[in-house]
C-alpha atoms as a PDB file:
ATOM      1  CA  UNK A   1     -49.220   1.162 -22.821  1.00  0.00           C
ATOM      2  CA  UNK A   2     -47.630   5.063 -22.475  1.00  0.00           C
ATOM      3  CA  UNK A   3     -44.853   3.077 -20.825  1.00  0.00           C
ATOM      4  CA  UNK A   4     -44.127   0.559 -23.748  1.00  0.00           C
ATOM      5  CA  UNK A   5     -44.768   3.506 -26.303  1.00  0.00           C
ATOM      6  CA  UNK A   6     -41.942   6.022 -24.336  1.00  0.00           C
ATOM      7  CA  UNK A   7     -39.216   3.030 -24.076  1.00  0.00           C
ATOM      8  CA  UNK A   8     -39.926   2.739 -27.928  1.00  0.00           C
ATOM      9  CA  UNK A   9     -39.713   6.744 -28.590  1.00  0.00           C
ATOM     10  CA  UNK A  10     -36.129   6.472 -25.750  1.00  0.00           C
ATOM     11  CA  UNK A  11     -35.046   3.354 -28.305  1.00  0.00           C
ATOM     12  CA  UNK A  12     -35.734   5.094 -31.436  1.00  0.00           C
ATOM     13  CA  UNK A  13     -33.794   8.413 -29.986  1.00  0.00           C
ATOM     14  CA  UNK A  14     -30.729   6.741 -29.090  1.00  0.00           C
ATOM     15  CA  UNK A  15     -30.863   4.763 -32.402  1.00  0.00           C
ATOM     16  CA  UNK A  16     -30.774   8.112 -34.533  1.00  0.00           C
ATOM     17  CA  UNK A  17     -27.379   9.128 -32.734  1.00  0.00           C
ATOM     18  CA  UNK A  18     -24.353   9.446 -34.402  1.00  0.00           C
ATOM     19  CA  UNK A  19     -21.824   9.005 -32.121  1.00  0.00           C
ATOM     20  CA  UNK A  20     -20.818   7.039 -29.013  1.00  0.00           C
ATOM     21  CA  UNK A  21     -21.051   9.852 -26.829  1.00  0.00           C
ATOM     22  CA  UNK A  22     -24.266  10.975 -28.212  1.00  0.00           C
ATOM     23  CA  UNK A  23     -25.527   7.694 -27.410  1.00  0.00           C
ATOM     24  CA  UNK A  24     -24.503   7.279 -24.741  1.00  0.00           C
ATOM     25  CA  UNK A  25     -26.001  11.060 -23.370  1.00  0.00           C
ATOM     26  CA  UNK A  26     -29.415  10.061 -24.633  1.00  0.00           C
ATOM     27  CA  UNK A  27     -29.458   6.938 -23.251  1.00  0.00           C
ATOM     28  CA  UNK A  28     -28.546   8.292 -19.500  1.00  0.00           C
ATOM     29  CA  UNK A  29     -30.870  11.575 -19.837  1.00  0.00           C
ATOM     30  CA  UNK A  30     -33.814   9.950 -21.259  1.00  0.00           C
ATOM     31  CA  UNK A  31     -33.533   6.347 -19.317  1.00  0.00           C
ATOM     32  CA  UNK A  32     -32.810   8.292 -15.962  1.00  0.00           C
ATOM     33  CA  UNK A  33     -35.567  11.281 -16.494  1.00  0.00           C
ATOM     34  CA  UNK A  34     -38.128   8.538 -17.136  1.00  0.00           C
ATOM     35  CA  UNK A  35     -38.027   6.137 -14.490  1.00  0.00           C
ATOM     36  CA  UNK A  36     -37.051   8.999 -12.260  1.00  0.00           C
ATOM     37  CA  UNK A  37     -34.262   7.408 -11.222  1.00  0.00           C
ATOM     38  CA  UNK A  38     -31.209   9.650  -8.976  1.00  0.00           C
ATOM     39  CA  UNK A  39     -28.923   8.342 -11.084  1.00  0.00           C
ATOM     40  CA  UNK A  40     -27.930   6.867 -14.484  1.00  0.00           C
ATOM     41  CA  UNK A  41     -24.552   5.649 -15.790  1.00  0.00           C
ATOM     42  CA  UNK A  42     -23.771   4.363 -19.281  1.00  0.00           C
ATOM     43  CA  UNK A  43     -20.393   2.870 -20.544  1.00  0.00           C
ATOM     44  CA  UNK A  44     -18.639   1.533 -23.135  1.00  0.00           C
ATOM     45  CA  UNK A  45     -15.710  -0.873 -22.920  1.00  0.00           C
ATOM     46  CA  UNK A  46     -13.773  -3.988 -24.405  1.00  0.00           C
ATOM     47  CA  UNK A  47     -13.064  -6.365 -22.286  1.00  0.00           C
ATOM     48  CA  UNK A  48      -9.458  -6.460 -21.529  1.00  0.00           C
ATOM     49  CA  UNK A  49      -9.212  -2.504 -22.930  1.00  0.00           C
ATOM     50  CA  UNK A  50      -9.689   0.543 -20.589  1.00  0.00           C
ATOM     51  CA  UNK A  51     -13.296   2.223 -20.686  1.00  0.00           C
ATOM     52  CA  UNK A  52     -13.533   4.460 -23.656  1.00  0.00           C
ATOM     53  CA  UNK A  53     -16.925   6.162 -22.676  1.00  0.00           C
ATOM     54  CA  UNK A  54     -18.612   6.985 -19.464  1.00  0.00           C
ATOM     55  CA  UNK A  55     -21.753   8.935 -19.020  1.00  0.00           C
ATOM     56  CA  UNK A  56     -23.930   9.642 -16.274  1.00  0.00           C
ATOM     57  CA  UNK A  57     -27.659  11.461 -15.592  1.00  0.00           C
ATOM     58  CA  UNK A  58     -28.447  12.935 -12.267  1.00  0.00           C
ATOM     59  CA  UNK A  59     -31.494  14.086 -11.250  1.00  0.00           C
ATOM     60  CA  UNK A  60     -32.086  17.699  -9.423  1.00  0.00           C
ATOM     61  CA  UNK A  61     -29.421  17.504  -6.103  1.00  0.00           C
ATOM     62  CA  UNK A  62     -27.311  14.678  -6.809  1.00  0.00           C
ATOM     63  CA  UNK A  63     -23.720  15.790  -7.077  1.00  0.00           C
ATOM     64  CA  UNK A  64     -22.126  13.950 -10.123  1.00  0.00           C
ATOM     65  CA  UNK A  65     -19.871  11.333  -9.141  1.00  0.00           C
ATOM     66  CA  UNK A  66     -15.945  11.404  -9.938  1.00  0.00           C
ATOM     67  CA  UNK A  67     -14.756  10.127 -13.676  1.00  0.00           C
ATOM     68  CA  UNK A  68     -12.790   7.643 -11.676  1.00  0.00           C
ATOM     69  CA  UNK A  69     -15.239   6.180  -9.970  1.00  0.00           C
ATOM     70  CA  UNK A  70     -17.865   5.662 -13.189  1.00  0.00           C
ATOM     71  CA  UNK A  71     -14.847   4.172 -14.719  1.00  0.00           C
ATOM     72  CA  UNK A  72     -14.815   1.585 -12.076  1.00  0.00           C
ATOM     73  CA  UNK A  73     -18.130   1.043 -11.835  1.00  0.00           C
ATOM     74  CA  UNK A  74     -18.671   0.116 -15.682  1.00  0.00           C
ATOM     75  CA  UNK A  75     -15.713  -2.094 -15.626  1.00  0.00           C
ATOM     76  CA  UNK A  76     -17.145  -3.945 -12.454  1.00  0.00           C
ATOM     77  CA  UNK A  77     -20.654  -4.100 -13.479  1.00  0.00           C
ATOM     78  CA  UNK A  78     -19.205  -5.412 -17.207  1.00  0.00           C
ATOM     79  CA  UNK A  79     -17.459  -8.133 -15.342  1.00  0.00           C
ATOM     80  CA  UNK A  80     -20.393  -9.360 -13.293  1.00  0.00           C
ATOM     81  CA  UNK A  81     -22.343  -9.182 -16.726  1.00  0.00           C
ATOM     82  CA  UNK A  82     -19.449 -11.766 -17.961  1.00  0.00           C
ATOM     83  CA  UNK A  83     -19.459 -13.734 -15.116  1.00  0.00           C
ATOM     84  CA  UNK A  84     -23.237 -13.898 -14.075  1.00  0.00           C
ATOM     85  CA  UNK A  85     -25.353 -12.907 -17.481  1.00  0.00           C
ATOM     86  CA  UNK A  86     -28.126 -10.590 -16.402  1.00  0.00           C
ATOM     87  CA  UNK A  87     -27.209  -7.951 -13.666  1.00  0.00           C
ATOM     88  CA  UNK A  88     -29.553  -7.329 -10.759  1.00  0.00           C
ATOM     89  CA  UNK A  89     -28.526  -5.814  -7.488  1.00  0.00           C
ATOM     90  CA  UNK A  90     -31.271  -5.427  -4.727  1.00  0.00           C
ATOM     91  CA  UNK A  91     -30.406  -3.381  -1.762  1.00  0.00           C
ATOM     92  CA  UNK A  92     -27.585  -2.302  -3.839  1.00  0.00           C
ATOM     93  CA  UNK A  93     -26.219   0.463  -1.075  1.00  0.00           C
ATOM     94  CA  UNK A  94     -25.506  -3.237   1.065  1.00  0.00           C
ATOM     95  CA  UNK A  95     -23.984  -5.157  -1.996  1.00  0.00           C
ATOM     96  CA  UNK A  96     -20.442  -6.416  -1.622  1.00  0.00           C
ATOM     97  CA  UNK A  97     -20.257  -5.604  -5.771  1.00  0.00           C
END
């Protein structure tokens, strides 16, 4: 039940945000600090229009990645998203995505 209760206090604290960015910072720290993950990247895009928004959360020792490459990754993951519905990679240092 803690679980369910901090995904509803990380839902409620990207809700009160007033801007894209702040969003999308919120989403990253607070997503990525909780299920201790080495990394977390947010994006926004339009399909069709380059990626206004990339964010990413990186846990103690994890060198940020390059703009560039976030960039690419949101667009990719967006078009598996179109093409497939529900992303999930396992294993995903050996995915060809």
């Amino acid at each position: 039940m803690d679980n369910f209760a901090r995904v509803t206090e990380i839902t409620r604290n990207i809700y009160r945000q007033g801007s894209v960015k702040g969003v999308l910072f919120t989403a990253v720290n607070e997503i990525g600090r909780h299920w201790n993950a080495s990394r977390c990247v947010a994006g926004r895009l339009t399909p069709g229009k380059p990626t206004s928004a990339a964010l990413e959360y990186c846990a103690l020792g994890i060198a940020r990645a390059e703009v560039m490459a976030l960039v690419k990754l949101v667009i990719q993951c967006q078009h598996l998203a179109i093409d497939n519905g529900s992303v999930t990679l396992d294993k995903l240092s050996a995915a060809a995505e």
